[in-house]
N, C-alpha and C. Protein backbone atom coordinates (compact mmCIF):
# COMPACT_ATOMS: atom_id res chain seq x y z
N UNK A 1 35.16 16.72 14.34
CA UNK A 1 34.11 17.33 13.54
C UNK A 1 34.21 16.88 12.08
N UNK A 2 35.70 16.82 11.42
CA UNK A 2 35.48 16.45 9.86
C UNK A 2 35.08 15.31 9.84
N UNK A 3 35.19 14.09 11.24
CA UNK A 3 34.84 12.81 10.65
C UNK A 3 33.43 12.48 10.93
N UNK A 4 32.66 13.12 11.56
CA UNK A 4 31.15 13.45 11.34
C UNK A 4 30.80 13.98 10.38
N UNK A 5 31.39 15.05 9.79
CA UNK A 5 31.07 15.51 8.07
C UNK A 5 31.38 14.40 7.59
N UNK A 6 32.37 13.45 7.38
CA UNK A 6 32.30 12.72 6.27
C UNK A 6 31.29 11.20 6.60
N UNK A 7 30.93 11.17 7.60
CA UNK A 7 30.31 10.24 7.94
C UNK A 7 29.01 10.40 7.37
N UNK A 8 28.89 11.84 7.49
CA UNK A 8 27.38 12.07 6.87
C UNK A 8 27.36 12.52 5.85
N UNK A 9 28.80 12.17 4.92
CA UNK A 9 28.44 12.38 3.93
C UNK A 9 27.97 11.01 3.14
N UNK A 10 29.06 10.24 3.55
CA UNK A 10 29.03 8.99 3.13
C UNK A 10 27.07 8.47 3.60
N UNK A 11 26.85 8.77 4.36
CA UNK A 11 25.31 8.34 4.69
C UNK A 11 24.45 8.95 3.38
N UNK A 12 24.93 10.63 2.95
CA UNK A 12 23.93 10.69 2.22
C UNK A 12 24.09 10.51 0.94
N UNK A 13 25.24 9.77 0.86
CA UNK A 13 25.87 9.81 -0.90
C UNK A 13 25.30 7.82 -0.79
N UNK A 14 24.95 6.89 -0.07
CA UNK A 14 24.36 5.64 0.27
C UNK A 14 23.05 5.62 -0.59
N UNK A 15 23.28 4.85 -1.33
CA UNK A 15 21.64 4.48 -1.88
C UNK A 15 21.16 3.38 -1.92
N UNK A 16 21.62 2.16 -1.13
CA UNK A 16 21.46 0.71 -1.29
C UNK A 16 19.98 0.79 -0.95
N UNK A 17 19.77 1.28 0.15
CA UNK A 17 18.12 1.00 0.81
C UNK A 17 17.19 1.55 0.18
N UNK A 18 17.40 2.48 -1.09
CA UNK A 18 16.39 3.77 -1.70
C UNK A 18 15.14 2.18 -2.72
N UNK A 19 15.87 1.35 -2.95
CA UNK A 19 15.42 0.76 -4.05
C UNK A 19 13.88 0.03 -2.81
N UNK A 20 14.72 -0.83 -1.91
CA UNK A 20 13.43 -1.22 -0.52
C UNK A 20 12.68 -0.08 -0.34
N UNK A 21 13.07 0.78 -0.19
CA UNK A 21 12.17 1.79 -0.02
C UNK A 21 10.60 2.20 -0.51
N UNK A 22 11.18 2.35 -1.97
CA UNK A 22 9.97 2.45 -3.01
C UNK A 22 9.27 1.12 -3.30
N UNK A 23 10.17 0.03 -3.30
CA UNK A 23 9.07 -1.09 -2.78
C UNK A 23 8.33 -1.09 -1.99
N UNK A 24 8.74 -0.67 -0.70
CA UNK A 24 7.59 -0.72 0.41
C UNK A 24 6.86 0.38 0.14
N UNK A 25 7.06 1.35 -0.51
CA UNK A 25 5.96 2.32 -0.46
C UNK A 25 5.27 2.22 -1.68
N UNK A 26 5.31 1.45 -2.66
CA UNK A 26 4.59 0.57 -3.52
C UNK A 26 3.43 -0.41 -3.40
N UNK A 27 3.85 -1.09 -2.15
CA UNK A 27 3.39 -2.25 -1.53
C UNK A 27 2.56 -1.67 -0.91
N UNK A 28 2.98 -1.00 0.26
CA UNK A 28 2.05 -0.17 0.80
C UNK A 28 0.50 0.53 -0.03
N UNK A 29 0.97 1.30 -1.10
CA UNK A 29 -0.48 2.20 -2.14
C UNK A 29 -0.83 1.26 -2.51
N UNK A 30 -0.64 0.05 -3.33
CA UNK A 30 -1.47 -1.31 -3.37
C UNK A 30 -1.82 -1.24 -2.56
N UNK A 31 -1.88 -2.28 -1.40
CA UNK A 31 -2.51 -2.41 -0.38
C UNK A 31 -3.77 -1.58 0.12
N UNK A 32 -3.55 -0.25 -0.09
CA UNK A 32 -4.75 0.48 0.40
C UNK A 32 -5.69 0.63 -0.48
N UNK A 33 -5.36 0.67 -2.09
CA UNK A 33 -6.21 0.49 -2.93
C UNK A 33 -7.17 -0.99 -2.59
N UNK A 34 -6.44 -1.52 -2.45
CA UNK A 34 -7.24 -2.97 -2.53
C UNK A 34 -8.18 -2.75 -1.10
N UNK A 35 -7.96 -2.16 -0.36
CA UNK A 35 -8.87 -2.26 0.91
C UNK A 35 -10.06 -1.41 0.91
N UNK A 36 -9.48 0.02 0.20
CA UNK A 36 -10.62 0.76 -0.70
C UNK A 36 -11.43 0.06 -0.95
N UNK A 37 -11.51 -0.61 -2.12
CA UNK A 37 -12.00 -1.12 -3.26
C UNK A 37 -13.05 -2.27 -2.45
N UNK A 38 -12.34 -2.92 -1.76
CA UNK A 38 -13.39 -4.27 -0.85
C UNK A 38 -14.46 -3.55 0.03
N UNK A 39 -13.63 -2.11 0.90
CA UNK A 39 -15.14 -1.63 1.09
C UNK A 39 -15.94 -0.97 0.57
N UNK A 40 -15.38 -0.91 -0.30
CA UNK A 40 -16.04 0.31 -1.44
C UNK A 40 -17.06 -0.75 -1.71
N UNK A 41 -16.67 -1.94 -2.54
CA UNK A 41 -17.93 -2.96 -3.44
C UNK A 41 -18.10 -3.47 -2.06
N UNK A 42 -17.97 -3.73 -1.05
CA UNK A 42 -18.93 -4.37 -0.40
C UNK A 42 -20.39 -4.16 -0.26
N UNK A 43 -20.82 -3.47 -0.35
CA UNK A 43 -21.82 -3.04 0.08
C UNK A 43 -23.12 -3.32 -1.70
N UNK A 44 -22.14 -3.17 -2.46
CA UNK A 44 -22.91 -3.69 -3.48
C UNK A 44 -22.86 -4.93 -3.76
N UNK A 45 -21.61 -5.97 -3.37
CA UNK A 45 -21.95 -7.22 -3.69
C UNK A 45 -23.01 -7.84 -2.61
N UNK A 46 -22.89 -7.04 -1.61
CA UNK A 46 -24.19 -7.89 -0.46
C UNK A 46 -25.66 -7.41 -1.21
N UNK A 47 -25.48 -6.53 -1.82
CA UNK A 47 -27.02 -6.08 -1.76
C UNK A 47 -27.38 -6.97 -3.58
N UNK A 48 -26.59 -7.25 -4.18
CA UNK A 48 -26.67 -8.63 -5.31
C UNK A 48 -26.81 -9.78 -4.60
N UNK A 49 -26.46 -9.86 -3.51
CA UNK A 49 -26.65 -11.32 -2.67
C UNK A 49 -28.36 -11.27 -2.46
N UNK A 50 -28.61 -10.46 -1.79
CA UNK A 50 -29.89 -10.44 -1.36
C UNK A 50 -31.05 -10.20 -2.76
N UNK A 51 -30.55 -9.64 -3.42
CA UNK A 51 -31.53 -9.80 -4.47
C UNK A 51 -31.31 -10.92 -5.45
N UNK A 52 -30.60 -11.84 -5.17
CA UNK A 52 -30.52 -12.90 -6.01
C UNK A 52 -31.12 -13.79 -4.79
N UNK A 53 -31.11 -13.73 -3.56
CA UNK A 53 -31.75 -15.20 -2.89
C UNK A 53 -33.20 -14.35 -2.66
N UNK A 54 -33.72 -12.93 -2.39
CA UNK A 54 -34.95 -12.73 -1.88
C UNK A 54 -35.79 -13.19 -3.60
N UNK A 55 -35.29 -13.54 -4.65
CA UNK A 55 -35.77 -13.60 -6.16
C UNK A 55 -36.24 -15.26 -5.84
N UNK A 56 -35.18 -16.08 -5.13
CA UNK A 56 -35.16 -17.83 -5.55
C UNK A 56 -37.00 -17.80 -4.17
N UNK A 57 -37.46 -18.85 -5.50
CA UNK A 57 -38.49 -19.40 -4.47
C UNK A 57 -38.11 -20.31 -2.96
């Protein structure tokens, strides 16, 4: 039993991976912003498409 306590202690006193961590969950909220954002303006850059070619003779 103590060497499961110290095993877990040593696990929770470990911080090598904390730093990957918040990278990936960095990476990650980018990411969804940016996917937001493309469908978000999509819909207005198509509708500038169409009013710039329904304008050309």
């Amino acid at each position: 039993m103590s060497k499961f306590l110290a095993v877990s202690k040593d696990l929770l006193q470990d911080d090598k991976g904390v730093s990957s961590l918040e990278y990936a969950l960095l990476g990650m909220l980018i990411a969804v912003a940016i996917i937001g954002s493309v469908f978000k303006l999509s819909g207005a850059v198509k509708e500038m498409y169409d009013l710039i070619a329904s304008s050309m003779p």
